[in-house]
PDB file of N, CA and C in Angstrom:
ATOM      1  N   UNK A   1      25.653   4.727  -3.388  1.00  0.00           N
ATOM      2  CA  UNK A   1      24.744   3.608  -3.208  1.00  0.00           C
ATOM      3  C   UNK A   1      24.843   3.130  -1.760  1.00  0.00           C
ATOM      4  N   UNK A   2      23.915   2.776  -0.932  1.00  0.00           N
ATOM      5  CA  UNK A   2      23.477   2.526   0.162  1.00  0.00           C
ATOM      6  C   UNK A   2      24.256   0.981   0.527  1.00  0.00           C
ATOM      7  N   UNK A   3      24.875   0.552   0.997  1.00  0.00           N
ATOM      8  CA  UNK A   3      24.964  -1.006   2.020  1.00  0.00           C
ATOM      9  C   UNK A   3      23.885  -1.893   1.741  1.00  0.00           C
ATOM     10  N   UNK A   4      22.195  -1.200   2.166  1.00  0.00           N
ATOM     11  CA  UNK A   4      21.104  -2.393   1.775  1.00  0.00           C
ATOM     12  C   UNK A   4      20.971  -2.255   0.414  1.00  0.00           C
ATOM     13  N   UNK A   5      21.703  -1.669  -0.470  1.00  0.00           N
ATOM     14  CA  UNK A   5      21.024  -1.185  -1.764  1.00  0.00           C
ATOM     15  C   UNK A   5      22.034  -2.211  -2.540  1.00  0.00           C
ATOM     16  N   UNK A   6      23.282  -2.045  -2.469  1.00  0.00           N
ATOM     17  CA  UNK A   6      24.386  -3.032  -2.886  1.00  0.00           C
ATOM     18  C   UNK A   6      23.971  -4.718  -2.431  1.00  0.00           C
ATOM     19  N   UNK A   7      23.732  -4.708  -1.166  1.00  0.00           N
ATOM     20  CA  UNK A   7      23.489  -6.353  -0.966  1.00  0.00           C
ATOM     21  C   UNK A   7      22.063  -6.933  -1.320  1.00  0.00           C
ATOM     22  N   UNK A   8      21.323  -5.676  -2.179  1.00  0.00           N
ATOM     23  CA  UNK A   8      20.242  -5.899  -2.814  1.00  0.00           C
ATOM     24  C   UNK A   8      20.572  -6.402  -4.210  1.00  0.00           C
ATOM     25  N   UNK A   9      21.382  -5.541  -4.902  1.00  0.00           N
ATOM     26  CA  UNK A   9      21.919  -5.963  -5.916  1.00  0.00           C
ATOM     27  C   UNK A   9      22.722  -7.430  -6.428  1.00  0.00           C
ATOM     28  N   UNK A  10      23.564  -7.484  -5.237  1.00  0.00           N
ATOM     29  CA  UNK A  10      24.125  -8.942  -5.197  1.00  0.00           C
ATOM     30  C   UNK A  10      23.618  -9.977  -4.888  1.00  0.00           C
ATOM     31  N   UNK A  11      22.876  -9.253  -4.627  1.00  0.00           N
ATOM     32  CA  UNK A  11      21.886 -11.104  -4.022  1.00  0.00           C
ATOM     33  C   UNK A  11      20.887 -11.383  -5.544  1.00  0.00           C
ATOM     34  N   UNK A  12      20.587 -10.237  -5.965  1.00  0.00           N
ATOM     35  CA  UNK A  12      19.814 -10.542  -7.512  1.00  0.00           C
ATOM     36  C   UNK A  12      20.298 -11.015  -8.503  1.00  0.00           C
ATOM     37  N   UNK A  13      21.837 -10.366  -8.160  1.00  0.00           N
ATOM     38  CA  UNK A  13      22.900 -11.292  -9.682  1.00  0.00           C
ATOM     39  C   UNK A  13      23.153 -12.624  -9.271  1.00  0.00           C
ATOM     40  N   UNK A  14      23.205 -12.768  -8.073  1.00  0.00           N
ATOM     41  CA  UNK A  14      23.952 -14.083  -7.343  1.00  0.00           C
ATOM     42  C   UNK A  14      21.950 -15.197  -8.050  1.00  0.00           C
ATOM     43  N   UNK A  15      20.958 -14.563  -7.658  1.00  0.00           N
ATOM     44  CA  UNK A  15      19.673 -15.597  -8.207  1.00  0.00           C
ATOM     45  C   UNK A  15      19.599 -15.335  -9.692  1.00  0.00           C
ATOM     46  N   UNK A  16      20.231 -14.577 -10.325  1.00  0.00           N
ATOM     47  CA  UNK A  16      19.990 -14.686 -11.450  1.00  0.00           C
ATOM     48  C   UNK A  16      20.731 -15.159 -12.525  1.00  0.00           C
ATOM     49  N   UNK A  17      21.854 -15.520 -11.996  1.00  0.00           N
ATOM     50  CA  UNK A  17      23.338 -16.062 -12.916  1.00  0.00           C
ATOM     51  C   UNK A  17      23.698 -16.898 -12.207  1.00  0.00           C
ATOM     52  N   UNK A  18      22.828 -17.024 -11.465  1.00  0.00           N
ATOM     53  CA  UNK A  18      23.823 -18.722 -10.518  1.00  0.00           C
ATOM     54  C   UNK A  18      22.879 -19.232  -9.938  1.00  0.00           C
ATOM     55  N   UNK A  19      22.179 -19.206  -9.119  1.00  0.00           N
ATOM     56  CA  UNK A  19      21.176 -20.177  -8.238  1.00  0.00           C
ATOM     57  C   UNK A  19      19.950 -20.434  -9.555  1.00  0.00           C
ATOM     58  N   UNK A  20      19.370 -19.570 -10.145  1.00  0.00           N
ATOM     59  CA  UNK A  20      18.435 -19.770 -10.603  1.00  0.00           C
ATOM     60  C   UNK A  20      18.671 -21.436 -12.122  1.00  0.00           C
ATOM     61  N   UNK A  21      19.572 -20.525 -12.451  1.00  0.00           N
ATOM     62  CA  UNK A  21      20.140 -21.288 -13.930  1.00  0.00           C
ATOM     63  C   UNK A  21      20.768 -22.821 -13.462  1.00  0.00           C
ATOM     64  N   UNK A  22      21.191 -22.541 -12.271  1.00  0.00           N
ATOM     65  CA  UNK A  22      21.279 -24.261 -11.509  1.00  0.00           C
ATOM     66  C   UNK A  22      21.030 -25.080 -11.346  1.00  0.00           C
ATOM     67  N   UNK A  23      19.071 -25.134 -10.977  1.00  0.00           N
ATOM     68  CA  UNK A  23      18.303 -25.592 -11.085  1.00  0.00           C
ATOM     69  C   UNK A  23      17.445 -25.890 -11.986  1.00  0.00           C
ATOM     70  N   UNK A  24      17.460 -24.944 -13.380  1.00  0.00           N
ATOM     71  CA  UNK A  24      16.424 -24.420 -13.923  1.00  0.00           C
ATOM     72  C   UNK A  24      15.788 -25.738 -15.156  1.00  0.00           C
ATOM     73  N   UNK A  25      16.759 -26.509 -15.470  1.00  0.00           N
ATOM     74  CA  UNK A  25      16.777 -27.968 -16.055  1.00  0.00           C
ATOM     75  C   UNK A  25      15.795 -29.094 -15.638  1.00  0.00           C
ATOM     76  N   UNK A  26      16.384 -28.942 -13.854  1.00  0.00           N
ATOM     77  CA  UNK A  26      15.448 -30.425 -13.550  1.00  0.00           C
ATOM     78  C   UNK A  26      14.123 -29.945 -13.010  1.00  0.00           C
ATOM     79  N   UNK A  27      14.244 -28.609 -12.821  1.00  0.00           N
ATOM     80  CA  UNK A  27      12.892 -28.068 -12.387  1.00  0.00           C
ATOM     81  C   UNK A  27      11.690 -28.004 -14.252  1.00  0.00           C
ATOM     82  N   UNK A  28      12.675 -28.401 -14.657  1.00  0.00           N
ATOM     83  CA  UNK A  28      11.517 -28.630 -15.832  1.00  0.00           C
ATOM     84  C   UNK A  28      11.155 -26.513 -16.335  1.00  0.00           C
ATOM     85  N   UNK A  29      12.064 -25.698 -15.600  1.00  0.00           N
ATOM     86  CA  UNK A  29      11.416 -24.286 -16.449  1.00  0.00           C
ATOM     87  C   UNK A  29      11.763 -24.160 -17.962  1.00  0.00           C
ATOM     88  N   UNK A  30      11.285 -22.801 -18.551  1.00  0.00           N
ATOM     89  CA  UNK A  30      10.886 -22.625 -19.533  1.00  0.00           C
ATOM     90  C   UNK A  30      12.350 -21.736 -20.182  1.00  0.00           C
ATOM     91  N   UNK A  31      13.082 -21.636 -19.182  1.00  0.00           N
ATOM     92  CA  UNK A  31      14.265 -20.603 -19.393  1.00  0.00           C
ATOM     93  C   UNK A  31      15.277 -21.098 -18.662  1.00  0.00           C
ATOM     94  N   UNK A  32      16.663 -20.679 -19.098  1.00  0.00           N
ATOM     95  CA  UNK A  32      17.823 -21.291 -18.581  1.00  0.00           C
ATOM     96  C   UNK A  32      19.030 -20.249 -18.530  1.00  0.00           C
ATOM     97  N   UNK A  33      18.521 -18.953 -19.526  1.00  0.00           N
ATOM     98  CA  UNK A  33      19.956 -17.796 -18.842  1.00  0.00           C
ATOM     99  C   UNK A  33      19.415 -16.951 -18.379  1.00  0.00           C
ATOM    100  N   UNK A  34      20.498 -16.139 -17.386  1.00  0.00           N
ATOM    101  CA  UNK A  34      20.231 -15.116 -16.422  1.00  0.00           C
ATOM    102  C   UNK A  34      19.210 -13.726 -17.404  1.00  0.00           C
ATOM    103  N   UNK A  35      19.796 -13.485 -18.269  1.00  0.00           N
ATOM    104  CA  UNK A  35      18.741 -12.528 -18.694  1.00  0.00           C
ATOM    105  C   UNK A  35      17.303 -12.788 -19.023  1.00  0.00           C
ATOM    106  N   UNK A  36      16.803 -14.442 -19.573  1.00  0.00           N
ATOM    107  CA  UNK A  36      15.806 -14.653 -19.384  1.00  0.00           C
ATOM    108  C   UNK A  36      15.040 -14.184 -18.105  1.00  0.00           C
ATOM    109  N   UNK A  37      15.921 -15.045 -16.722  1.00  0.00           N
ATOM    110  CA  UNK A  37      15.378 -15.061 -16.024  1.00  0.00           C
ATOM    111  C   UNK A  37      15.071 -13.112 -15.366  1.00  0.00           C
ATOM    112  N   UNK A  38      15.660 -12.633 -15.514  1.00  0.00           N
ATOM    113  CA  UNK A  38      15.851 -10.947 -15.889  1.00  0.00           C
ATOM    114  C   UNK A  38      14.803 -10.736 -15.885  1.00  0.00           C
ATOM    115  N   UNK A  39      14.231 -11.010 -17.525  1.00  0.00           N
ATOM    116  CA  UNK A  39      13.178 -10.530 -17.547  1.00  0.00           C
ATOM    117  C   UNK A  39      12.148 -10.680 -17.110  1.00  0.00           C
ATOM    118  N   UNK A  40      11.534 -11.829 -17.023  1.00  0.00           N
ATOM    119  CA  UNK A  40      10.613 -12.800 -16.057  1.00  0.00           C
ATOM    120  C   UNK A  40       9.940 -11.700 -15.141  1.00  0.00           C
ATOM    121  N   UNK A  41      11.363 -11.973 -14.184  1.00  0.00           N
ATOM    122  CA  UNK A  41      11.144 -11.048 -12.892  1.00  0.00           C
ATOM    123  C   UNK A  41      11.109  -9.454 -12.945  1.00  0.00           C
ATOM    124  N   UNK A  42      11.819  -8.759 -13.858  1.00  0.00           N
ATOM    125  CA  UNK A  42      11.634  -7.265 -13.389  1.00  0.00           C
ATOM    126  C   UNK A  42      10.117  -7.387 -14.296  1.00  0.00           C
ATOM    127  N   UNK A  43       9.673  -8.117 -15.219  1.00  0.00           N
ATOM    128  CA  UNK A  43       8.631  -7.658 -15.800  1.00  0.00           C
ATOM    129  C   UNK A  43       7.348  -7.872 -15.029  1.00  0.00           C
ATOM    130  N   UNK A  44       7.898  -9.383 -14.019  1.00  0.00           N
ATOM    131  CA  UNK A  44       6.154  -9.469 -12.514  1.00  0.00           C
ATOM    132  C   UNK A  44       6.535  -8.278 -11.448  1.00  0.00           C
ATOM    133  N   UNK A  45       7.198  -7.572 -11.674  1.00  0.00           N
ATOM    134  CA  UNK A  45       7.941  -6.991 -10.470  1.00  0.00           C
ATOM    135  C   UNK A  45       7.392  -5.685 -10.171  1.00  0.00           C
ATOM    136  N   UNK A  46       7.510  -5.539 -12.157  1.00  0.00           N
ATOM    137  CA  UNK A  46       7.112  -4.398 -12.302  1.00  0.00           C
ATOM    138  C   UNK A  46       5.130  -3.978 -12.700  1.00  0.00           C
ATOM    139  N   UNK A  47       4.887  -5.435 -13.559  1.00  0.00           N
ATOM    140  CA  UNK A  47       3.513  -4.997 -13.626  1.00  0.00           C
ATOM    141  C   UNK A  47       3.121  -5.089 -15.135  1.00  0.00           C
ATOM    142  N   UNK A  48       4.407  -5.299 -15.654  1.00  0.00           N
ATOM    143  CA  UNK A  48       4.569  -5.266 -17.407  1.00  0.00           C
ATOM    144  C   UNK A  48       5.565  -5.081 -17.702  1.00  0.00           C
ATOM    145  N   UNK A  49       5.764  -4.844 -19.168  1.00  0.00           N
ATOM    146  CA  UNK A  49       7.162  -4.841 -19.651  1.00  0.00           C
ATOM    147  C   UNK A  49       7.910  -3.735 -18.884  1.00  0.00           C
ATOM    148  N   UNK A  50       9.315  -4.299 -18.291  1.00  0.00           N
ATOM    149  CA  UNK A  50      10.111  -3.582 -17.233  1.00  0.00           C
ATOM    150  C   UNK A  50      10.684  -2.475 -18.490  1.00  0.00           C
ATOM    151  N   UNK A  51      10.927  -2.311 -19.171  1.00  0.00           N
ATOM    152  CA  UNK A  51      11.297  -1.191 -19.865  1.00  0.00           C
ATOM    153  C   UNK A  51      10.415   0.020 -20.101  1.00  0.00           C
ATOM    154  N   UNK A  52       9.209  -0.157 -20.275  1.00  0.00           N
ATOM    155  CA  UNK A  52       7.891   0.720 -20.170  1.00  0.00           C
ATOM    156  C   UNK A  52       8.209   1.298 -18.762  1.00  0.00           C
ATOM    157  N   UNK A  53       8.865   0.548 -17.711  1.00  0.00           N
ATOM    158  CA  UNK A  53       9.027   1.103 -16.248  1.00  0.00           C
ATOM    159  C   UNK A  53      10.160   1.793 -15.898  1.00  0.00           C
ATOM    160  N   UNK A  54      11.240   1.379 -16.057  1.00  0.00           N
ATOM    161  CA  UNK A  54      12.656   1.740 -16.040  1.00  0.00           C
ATOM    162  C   UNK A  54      13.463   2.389 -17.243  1.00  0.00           C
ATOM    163  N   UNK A  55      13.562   3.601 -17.054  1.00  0.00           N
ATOM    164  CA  UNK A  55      14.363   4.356 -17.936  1.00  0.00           C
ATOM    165  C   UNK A  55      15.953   3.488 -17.834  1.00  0.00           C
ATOM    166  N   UNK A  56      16.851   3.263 -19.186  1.00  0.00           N
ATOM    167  CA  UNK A  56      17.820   2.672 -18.793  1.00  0.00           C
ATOM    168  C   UNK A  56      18.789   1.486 -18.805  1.00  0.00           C
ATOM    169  N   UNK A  57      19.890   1.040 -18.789  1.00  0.00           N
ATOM    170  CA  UNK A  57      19.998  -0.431 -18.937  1.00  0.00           C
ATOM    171  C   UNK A  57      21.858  -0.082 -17.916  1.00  0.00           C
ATOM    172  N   UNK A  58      22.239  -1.310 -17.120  1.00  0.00           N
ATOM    173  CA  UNK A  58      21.127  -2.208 -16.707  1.00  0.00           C
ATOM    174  C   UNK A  58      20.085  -2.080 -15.648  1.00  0.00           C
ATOM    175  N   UNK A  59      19.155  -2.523 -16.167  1.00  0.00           N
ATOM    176  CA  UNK A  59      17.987  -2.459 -15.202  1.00  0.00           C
ATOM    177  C   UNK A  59      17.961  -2.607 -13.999  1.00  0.00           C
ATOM    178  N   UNK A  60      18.522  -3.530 -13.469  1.00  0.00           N
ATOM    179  CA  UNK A  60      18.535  -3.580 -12.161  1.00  0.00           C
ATOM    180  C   UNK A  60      19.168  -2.573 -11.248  1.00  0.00           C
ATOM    181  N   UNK A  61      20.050  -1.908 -11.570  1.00  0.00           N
ATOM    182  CA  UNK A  61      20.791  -0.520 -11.272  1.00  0.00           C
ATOM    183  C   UNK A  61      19.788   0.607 -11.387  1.00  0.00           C
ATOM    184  N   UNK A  62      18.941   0.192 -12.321  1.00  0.00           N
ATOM    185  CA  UNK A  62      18.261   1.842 -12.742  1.00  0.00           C
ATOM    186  C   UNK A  62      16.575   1.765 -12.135  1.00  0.00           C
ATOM    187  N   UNK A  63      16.201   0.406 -11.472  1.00  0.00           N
ATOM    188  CA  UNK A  63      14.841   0.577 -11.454  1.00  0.00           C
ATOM    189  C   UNK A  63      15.575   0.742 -10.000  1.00  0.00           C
ATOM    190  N   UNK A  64      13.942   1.968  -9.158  1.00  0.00           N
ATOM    191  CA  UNK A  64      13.899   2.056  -7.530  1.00  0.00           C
ATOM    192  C   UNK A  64      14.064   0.586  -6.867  1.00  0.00           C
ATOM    193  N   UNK A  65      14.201   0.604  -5.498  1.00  0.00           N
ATOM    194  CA  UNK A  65      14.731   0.073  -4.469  1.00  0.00           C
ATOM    195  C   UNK A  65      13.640  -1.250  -4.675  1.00  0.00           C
ATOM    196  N   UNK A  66      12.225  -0.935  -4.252  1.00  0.00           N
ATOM    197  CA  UNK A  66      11.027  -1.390  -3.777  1.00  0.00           C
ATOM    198  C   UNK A  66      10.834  -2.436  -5.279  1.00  0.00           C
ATOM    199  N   UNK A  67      10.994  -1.664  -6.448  1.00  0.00           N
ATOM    200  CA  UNK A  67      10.593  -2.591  -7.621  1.00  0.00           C
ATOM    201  C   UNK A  67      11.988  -4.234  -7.523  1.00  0.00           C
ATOM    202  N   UNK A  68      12.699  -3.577  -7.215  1.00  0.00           N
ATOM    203  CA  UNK A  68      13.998  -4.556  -7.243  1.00  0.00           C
ATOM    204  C   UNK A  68      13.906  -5.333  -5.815  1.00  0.00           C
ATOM    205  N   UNK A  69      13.522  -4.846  -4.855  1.00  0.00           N
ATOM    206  CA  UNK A  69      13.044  -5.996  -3.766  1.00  0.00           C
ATOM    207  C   UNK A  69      11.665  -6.791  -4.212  1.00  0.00           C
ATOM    208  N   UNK A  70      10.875  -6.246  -4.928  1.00  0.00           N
ATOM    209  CA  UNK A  70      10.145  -7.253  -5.587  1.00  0.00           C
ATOM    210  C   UNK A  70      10.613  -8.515  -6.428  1.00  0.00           C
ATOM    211  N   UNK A  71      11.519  -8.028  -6.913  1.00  0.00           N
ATOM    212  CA  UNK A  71      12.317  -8.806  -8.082  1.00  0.00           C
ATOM    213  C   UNK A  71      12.701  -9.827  -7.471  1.00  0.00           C
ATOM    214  N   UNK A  72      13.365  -9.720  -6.457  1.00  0.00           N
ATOM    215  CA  UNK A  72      13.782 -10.664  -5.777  1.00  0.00           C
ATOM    216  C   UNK A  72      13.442 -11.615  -4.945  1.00  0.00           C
ATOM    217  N   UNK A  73      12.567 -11.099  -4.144  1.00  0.00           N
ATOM    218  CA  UNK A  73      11.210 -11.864  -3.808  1.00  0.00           C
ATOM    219  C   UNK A  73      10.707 -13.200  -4.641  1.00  0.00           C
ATOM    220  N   UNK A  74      10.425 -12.137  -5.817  1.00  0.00           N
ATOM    221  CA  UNK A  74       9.911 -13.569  -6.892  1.00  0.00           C
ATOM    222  C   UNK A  74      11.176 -14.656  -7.053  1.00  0.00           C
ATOM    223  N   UNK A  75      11.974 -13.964  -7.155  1.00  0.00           N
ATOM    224  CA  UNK A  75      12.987 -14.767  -7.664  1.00  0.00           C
ATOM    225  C   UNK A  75      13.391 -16.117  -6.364  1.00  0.00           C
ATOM    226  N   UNK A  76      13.501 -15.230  -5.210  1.00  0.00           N
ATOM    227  CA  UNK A  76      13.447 -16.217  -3.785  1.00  0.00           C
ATOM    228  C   UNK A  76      12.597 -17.360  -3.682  1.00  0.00           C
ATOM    229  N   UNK A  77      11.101 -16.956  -4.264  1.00  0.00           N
ATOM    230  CA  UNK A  77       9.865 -17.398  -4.137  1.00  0.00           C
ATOM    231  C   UNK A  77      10.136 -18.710  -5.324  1.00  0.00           C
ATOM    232  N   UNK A  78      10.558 -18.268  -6.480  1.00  0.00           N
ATOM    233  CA  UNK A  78      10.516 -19.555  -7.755  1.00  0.00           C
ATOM    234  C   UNK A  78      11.763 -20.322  -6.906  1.00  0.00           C
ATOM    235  N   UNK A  79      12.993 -20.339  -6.436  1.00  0.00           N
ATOM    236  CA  UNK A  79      13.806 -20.901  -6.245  1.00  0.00           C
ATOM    237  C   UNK A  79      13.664 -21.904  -4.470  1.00  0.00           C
ATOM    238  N   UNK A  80      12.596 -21.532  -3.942  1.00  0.00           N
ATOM    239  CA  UNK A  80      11.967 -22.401  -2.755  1.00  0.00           C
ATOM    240  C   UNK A  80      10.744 -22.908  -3.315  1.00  0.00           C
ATOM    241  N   UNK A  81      10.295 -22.711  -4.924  1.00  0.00           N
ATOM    242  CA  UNK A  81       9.297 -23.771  -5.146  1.00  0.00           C
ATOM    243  C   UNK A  81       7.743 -22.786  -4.720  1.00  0.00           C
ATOM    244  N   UNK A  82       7.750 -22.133  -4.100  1.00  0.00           N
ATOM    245  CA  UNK A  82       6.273 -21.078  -3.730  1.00  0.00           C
ATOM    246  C   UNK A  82       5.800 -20.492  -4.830  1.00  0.00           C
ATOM    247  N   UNK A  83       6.625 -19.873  -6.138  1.00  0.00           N
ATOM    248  CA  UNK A  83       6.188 -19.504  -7.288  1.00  0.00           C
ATOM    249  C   UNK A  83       5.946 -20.268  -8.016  1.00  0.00           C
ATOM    250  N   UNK A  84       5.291 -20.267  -9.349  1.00  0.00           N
ATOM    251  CA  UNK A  84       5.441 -20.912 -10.247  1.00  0.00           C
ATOM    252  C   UNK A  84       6.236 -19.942 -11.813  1.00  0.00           C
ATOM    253  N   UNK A  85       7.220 -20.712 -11.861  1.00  0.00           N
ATOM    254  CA  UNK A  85       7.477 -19.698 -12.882  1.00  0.00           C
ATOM    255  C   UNK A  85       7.480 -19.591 -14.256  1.00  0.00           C
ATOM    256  N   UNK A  86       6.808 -20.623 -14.295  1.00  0.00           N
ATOM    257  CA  UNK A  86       6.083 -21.275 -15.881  1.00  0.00           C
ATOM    258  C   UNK A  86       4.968 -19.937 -15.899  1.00  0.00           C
ATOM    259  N   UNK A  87       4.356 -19.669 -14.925  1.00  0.00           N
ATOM    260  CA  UNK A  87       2.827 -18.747 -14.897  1.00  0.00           C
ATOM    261  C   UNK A  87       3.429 -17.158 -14.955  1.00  0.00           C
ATOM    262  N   UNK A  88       4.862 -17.280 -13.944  1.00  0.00           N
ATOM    263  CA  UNK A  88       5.474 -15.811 -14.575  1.00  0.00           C
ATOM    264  C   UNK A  88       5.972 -15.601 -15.722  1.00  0.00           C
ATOM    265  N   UNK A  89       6.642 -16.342 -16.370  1.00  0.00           N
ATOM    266  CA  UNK A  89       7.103 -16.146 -17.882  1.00  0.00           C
ATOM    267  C   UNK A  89       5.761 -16.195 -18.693  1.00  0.00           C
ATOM    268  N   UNK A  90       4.884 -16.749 -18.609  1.00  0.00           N
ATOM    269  CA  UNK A  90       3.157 -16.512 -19.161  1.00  0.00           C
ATOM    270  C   UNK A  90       2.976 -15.324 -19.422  1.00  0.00           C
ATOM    271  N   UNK A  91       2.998 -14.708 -18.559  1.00  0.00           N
ATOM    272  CA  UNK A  91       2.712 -13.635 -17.945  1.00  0.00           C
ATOM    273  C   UNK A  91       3.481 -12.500 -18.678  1.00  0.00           C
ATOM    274  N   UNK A  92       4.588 -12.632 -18.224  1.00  0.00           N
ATOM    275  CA  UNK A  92       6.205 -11.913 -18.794  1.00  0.00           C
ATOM    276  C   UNK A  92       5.454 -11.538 -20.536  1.00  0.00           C
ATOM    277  N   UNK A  93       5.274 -12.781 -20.898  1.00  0.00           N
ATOM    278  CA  UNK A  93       5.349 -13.074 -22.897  1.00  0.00           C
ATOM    279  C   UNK A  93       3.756 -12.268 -23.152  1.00  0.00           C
ATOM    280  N   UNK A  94       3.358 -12.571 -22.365  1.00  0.00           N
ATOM    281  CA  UNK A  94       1.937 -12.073 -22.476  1.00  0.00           C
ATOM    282  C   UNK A  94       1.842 -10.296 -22.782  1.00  0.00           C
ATOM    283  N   UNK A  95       2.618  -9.916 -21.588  1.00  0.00           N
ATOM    284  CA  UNK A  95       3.183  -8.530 -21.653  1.00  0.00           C
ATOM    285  C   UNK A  95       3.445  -7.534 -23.123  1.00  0.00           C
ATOM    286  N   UNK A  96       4.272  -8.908 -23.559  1.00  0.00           N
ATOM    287  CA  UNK A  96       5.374  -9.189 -24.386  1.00  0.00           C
ATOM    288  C   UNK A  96       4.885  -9.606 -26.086  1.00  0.00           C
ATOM    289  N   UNK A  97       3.554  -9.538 -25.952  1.00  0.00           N
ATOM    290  CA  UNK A  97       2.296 -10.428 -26.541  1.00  0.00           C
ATOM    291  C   UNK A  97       3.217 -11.295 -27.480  1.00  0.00           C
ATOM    292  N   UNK A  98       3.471 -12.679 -26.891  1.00  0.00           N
ATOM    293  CA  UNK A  98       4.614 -13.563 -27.414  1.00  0.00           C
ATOM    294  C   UNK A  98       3.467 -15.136 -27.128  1.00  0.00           C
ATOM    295  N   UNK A  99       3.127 -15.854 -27.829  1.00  0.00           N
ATOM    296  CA  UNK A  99       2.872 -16.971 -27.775  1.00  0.00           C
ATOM    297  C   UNK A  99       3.638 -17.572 -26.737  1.00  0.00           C
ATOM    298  N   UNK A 100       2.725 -18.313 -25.969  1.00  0.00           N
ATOM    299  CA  UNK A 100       3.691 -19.096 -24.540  1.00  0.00           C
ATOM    300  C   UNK A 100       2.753 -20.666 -24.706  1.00  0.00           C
ATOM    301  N   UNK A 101       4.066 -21.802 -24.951  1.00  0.00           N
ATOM    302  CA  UNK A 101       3.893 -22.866 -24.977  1.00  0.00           C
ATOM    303  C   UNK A 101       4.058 -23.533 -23.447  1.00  0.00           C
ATOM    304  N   UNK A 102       3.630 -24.226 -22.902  1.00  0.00           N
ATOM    305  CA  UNK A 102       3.693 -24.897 -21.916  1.00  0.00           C
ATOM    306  C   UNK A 102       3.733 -26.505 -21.790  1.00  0.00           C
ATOM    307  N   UNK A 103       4.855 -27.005 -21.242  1.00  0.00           N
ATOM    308  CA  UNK A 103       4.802 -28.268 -21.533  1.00  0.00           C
ATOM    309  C   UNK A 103       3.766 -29.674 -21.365  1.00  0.00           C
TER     310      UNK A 103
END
């Protein structure tokens, strides 16, 4: 594994088990553990359900470089407030064809 490929990785666990779930209360989201937030993102990341995409578990190890710098992106993007991530989990469930309540 590559140097940018590892500090790709850590920076996704570090938004997804810790920065994200930190906030995720007073920001009023729809989700509060890291695998929620998991899915969310590899599933806008990817385009649909991230398993239809990624042979594998865990995912983040097994999907390419480019899908997982997407991931993170979003994830950067909901945690400075630029995303909305009420509209990605929509989205995510939609995939997912899951009824999505919104507050």
């Amino acid at each position: 594994m590559s140097a940018d490929r590892a500090e790709l990785e850590a920076r996704w666990l570090h938004l997804t088990r810790e920065a994200l779930p930190a906030v995720a209360e007073t920001r009023g989201w729809p989700v509060r553990l890291d695998h929620c937030f998991q899915r969310i993102l590899l599933d806008n990341a990817c385009g649909g359900r991230w398993y239809d995409h990624i042979q594998g578990r865990p995912a983040y190890r097994r999907c390419d470089t480019q899908a997982l710098a997407r991931a993170v992106r979003l994830a950067e993007a909901a945690l400075a407030g630029s995303a909305d991530l009420h509209a990605l989990n929509a989205r995510s469930l939609e995939w997912r064809s899951k009824a999505v309540r919104r507050p």
